[in-house]
Protein backbone atom coordinates (compact mmCIF):
# COMPACT_ATOMS: atom_id res chain seq x y z
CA UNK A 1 0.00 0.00 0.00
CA UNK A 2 1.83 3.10 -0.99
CA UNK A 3 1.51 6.05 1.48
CA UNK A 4 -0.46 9.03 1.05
CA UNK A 5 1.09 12.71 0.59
CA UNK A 6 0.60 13.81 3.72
CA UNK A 7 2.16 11.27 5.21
CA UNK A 8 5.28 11.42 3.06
CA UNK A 9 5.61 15.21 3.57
CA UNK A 10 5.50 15.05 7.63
CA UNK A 11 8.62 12.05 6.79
CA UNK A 12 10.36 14.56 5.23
CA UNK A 13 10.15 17.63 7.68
CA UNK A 14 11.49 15.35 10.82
CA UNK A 15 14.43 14.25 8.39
CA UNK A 16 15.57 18.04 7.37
CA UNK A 17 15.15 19.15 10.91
CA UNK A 18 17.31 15.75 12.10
CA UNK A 19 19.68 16.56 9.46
CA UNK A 20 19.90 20.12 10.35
CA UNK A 21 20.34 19.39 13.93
CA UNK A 22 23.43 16.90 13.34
CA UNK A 23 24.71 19.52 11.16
CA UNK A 24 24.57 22.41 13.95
CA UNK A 25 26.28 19.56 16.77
CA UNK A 26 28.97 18.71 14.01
CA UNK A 27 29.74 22.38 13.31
CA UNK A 28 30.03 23.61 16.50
CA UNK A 29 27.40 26.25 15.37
CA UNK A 30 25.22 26.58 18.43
CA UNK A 31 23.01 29.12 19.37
CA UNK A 32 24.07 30.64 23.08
CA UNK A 33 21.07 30.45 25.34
CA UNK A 34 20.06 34.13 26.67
CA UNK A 35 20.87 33.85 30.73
CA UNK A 36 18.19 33.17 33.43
CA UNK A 37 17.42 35.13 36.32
CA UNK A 38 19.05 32.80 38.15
CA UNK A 39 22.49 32.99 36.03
CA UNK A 40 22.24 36.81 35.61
CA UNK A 41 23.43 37.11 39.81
CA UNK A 42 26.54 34.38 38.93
CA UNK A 43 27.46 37.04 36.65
CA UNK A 44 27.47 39.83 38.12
CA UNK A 45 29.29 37.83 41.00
CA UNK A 46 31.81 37.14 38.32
CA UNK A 47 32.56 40.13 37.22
CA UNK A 48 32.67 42.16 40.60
CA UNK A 49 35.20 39.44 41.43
CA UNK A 50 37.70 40.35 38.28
CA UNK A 51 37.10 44.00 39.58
CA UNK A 52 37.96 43.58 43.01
CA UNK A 53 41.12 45.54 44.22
CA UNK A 54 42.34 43.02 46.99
CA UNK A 55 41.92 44.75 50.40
CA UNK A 56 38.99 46.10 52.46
CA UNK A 57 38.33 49.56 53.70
CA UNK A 58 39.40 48.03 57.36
CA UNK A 59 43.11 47.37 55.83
CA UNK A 60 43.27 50.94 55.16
CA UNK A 61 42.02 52.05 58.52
CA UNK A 62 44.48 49.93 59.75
CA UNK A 63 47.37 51.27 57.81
CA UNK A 64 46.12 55.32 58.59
CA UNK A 65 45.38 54.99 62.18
CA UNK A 66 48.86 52.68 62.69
CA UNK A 67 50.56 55.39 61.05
CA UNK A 68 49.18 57.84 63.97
CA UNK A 69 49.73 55.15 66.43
CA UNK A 70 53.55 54.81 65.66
CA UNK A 71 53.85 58.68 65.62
CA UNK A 72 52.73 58.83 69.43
CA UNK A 73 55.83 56.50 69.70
CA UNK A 74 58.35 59.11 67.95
CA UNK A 75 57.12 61.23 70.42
CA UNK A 76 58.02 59.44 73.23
CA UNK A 77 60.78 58.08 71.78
CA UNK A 78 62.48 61.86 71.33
CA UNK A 79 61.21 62.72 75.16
CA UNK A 80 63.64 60.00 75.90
CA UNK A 81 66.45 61.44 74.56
CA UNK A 82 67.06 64.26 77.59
CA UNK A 83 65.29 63.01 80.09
CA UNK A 84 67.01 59.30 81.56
CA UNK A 85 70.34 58.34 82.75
CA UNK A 86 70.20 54.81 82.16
CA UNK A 87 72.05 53.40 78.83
CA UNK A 88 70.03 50.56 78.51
CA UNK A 89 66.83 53.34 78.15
CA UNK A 90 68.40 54.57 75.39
CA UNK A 91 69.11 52.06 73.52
CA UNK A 92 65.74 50.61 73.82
CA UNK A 93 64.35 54.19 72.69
CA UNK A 94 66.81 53.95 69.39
CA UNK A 95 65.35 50.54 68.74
CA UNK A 96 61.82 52.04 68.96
CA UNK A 97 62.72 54.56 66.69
CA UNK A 98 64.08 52.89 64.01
CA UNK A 99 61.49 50.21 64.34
CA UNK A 100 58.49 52.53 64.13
CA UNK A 101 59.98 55.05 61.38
CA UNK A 102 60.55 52.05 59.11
CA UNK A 103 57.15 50.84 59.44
CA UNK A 104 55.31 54.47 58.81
CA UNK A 105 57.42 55.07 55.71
CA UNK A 106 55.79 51.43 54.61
CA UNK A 107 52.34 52.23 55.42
CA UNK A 108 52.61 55.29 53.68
CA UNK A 109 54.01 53.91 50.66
CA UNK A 110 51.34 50.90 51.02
CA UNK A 111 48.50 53.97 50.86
CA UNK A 112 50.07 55.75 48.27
CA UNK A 113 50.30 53.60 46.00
CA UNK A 114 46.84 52.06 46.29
CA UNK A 115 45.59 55.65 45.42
CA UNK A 116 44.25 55.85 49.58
CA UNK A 117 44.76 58.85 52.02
CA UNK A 118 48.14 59.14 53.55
CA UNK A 119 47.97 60.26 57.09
CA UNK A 120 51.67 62.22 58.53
CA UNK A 121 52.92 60.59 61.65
CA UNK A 122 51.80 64.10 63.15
CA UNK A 123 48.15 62.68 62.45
CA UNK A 124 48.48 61.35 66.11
CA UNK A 125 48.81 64.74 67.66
CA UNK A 126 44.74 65.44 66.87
CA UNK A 127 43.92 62.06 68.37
CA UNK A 128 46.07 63.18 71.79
CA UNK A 129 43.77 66.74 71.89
CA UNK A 130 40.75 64.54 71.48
CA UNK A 131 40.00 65.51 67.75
CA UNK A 132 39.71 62.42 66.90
CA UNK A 133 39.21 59.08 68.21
CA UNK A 134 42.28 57.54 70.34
CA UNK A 135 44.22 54.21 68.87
CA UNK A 136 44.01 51.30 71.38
CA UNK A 137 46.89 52.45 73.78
CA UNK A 138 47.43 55.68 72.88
CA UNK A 139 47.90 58.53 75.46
CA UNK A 140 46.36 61.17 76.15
CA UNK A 141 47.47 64.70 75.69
CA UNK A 142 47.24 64.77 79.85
CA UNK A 143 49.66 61.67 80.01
CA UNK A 144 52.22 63.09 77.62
CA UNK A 145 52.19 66.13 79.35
CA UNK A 146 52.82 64.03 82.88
CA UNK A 147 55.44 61.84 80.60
CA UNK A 148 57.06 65.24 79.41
CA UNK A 149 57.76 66.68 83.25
CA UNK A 150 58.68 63.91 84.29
CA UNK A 151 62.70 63.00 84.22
CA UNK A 152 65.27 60.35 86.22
CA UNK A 153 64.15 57.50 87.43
CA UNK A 154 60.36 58.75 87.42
CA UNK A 155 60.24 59.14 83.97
CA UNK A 156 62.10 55.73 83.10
CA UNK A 157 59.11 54.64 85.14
CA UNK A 158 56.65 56.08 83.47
CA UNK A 159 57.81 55.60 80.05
CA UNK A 160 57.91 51.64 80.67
CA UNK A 161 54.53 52.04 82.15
CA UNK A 162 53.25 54.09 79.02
CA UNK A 163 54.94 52.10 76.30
CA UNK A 164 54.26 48.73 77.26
CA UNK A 165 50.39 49.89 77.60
CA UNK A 166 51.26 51.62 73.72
CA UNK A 167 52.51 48.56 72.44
CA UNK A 168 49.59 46.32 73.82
CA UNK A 169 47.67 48.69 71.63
CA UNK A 170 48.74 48.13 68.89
CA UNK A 171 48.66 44.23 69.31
CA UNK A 172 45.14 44.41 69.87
CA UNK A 173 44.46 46.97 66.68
CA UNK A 174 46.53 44.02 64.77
CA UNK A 175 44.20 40.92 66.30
CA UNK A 176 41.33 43.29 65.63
CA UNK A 177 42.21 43.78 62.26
CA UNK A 178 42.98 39.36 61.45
CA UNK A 179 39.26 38.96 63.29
CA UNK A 180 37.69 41.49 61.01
CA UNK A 181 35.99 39.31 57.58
CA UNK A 182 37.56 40.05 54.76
CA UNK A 183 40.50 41.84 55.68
CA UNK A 184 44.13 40.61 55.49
CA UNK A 185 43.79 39.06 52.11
CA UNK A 186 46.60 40.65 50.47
CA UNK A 187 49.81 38.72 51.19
CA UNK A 188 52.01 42.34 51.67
CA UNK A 189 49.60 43.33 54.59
CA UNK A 190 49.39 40.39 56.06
CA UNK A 191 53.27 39.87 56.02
CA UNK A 192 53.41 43.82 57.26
CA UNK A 193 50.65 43.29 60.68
CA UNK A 194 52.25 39.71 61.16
CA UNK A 195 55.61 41.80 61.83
CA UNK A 196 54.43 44.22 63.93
CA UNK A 197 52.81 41.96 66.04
CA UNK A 198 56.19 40.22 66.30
CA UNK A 199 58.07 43.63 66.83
CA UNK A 200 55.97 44.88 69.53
CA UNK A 201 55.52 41.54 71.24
CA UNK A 202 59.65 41.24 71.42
CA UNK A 203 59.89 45.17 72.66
CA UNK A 204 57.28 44.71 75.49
CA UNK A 205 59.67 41.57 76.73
CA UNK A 206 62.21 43.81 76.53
CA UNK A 207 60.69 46.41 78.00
CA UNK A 208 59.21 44.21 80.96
CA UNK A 209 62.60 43.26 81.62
CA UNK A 210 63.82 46.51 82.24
CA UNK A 211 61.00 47.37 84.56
CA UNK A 212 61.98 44.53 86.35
CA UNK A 213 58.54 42.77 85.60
CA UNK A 214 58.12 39.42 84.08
CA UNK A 215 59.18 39.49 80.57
CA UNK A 216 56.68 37.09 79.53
CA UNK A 217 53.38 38.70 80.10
CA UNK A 218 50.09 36.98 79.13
CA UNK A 219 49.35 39.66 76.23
CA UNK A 220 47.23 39.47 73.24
CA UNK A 221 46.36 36.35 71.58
CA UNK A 222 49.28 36.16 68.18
CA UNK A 223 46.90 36.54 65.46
CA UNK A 224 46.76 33.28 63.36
């Protein structure tokens, strides 16, 4: 029985389409399929994730308000310099120095180049007057001004007693800034804060030791 028209003519749509199909899957010539509303948010992920500049608005509040922190210590550092009689005082102080000037001239080059405000070291001067808000540690204008009267064996006191308190600050400023999500993801900061936490951590022994207090302190946790 030979088939009717119609029947021949639906035979020979399916075979072009089939044929056309193989062709497109041979080819490679496939049609992209427009996005979902469910891809379009992948994408956007994506693309914010090519875009991102690799540290967090805390890292730079780190950096600026370190930068102030340190300064306080230059400060201190200098008040040093005429107002002890003990050799071991100023070497400690020249330590400090060189320690803390090192590290601002990094932090400022760290800002700098990341196109972020760079604070002066003097930044720490409107944080003393209460201008703006104190760094962990940080003294007050009343306590430098105790700190600057002082001399002898009351200020080699005093100065321990400050500067071990300083230093704790800015251990917990560096934990603070590890805890904070986020943060810490670029290998040059975290190699920078994991140093100062070892710097200040090794001065306050030192320091401990000269006040003739336990050199080993229970003191922040190291951040990990």
């Amino acid at each position: 029985m030979r088939p009717s028209h119609a029947t021949l003519q639906v035979a020979v749509t399916v075979a072009v389409m089939g044929c056309r199909a193989t062709t497109r899957e041979a080819t490679g010539n496939v049609q992209p399929v427009a996005p979902t509303s469910i891809d379009q948010p992948r994408a956007s992920a994506a693309k914010a994730d090519t875009t991102h500049r690799g540290y967090t608005a805390a890292d730079v509040r780190f950096m600026q308000g370190m930068i102030a922190h340190h300064g306080q210590a230059l400060v201190m550092t200098d008040l040093l310099k005429t107002r002890t009689n003990r050799p071991d005082m100023r070497l400690l102080a020249e330590r400090i120095d060189v320690s803390q000037k090192d590290e601002i001239l990094s932090m400022q080059r760290w800002l700098a180049s990341r196109g972020e405000e760079v604070p002066s070291a003097a930044a720490q001067h409107h944080m003393a007057a209460g201008h703006m808000p104190l760094m962990p540690g940080m003294l007050t204008d009343e306590e430098l001004a105790q700190l600057e009267k002082s001399t002898g064996a009351e200020f080699d006191r005093l100065f321990l007693l400050y500067m071990i308190r300083h230093h704790e600050g800015a251990l917990k400023m560096v934990a603070d800034l590890f805890a904070t999500n986020g943060a810490v993801q670029e290998p040059q900061l975290f190699a920078f804060a994991s140093d100062v936490d070892a710097d200040q951590r090794a001065e306050i022994a030192r320091m401990r030791s000269l006040s003739g207090a336990d050199p080993d302190p229970t003191t922040p946790s190291k951040p990990q």
